[in-house]
Structure formats: C-alpha cells, structure tokens
C-alpha atoms as a PDB file:
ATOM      1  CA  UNK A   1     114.178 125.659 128.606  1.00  0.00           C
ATOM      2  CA  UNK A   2     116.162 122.585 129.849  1.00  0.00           C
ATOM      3  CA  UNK A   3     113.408 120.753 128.213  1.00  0.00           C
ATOM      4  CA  UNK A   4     113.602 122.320 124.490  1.00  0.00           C
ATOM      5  CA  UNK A   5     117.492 122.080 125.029  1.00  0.00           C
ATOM      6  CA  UNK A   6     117.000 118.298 125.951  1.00  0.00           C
ATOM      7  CA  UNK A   7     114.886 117.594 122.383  1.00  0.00           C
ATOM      8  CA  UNK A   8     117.135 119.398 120.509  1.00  0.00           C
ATOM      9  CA  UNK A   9     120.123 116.778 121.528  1.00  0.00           C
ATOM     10  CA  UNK A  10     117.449 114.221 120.971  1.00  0.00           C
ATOM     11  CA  UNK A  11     117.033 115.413 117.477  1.00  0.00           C
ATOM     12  CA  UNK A  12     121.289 115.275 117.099  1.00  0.00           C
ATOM     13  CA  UNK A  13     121.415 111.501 118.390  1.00  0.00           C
ATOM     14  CA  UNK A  14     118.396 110.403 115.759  1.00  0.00           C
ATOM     15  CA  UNK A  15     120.083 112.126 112.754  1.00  0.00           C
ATOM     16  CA  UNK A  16     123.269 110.405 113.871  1.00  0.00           C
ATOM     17  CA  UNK A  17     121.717 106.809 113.828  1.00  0.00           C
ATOM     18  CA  UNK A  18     120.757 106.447 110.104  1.00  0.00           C
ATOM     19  CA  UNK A  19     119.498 108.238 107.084  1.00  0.00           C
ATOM     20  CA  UNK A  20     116.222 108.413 106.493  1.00  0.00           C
ATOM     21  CA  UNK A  21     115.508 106.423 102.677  1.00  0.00           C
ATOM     22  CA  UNK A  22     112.136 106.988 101.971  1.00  0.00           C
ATOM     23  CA  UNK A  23     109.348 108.481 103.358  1.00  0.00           C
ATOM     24  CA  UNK A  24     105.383 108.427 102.621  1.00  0.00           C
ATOM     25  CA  UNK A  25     102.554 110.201 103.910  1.00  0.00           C
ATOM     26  CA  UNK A  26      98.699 109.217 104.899  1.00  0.00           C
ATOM     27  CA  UNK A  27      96.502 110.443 106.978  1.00  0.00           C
ATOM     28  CA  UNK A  28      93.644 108.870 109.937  1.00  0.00           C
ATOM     29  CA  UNK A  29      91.024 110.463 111.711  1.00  0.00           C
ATOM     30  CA  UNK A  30      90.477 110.862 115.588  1.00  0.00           C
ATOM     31  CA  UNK A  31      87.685 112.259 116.881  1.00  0.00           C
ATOM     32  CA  UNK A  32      86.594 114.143 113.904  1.00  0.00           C
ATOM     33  CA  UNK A  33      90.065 115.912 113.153  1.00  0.00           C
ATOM     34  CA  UNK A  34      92.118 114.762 110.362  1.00  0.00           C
ATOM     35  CA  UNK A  35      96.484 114.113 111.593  1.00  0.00           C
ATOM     36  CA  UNK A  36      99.315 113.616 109.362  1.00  0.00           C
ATOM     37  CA  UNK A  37     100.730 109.959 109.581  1.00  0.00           C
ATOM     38  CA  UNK A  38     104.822 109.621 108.186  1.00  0.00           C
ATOM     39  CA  UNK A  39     106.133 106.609 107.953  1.00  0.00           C
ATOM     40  CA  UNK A  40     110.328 106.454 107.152  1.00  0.00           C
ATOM     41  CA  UNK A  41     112.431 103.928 106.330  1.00  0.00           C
ATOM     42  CA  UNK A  42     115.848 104.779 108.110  1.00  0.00           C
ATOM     43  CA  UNK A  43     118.845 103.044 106.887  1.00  0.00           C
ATOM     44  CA  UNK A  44     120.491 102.172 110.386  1.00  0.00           C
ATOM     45  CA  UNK A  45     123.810 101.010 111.272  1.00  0.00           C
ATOM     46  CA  UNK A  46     121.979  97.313 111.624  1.00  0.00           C
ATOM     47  CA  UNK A  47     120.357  97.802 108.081  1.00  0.00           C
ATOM     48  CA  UNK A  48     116.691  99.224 107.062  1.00  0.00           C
ATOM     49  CA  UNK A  49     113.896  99.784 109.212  1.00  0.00           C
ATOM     50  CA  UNK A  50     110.384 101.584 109.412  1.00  0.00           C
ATOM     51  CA  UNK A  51     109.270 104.136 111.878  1.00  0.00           C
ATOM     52  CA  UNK A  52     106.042 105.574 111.906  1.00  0.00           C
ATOM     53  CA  UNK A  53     104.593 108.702 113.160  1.00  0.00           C
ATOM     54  CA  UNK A  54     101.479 110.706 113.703  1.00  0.00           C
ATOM     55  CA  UNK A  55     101.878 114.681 113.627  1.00  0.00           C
ATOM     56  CA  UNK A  56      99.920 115.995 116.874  1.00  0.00           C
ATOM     57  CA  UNK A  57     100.055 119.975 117.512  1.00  0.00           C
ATOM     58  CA  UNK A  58     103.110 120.419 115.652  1.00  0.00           C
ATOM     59  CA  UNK A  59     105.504 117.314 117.091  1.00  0.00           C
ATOM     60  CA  UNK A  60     105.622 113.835 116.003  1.00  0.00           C
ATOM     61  CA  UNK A  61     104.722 111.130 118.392  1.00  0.00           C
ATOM     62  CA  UNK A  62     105.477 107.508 117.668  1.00  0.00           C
ATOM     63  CA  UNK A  63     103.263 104.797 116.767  1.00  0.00           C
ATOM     64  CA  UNK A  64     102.832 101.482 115.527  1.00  0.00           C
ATOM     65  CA  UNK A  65     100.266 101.397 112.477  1.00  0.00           C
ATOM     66  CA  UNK A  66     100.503  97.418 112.801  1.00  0.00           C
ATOM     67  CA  UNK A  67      98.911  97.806 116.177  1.00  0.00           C
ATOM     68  CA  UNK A  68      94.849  98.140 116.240  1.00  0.00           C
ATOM     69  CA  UNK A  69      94.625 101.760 117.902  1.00  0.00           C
ATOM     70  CA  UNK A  70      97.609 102.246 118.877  1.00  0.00           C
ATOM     71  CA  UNK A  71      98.166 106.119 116.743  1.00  0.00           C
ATOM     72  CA  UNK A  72      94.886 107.031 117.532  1.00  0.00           C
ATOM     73  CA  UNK A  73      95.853 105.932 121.031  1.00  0.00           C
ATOM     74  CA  UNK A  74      99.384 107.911 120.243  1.00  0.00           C
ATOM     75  CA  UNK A  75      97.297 110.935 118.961  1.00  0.00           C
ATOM     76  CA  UNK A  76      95.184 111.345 121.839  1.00  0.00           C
ATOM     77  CA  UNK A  77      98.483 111.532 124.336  1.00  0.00           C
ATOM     78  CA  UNK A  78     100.102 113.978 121.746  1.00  0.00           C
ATOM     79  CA  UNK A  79      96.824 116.028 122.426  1.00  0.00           C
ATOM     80  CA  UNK A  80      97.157 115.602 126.166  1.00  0.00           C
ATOM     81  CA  UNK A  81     100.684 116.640 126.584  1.00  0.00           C
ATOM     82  CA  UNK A  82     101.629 119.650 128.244  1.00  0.00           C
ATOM     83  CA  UNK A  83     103.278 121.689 125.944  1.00  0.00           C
ATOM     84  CA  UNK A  84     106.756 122.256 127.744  1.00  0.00           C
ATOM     85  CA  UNK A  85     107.510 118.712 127.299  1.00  0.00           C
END
C-alpha cells in the first residue's frame, strides 16, 4: 500500500514540473514480444525537453533511445520487477 500511495505522489510532482507538448509512439522488440515506446516532449520550467519510455506490464520505465540497448535493457528490468514496487 505505502508503495502505490508513494507512486501516486510521484505521479503529482511529474504533472507539476511541465506540460507534456507532444508525444509520439513506436514500438521495439525484446525477446520476441513487441513493447510500446513514448517519447514526450515536456515543456519544463527550464524550457523543452524529451523523455522517453518503454511500456512494460502496464507501467512505464525510463530509457534512453540514444543509448545502444539501453530500453531493451530498461524492458527486461520492467519484466523483472516485483509487482508491489
């Protein structure tokens, strides 16, 4: 419980930092299964900026497409998460 209660405040903060712009969809492949990649642009107090995500059993784990691996690296840890995180 403390944890859902903890995201939720998380989710308060983020929507208080910027609005999101724009946002486009794509999608990779891990390991044979196809996962939803988002990628915003979030007008923040210090101007525009990109943040990318991969959708992994329903939550959205950060990643950086610019990095070689590193959302199917993100994907794989979504996967491996317990779920009461």
């Amino acid at each position: 419980m403390k944890a859902k209660v903890a995201l939720l405040a998380g989710f308060g903060l983020l929507a208080a930092c910027g609005t999101v712009e724009s946002q486009s969809s794509s999608t990779i492949v891990v390991d044979g299964r196809s996962y939803e990649v988002r990628e915003r642009i979030i007008n923040g107090p210090s101007g525009p900026y990109a943040h990318t995500s991969v959708r992994v059993r329903g939550n959205y784990v950060s990643c950086l497409p610019d990095s070689p691996g590193d959302c199917e690296a993100a994907v794989r840890a979504g996967r491996d998460r317990p779920d009461d995180f």
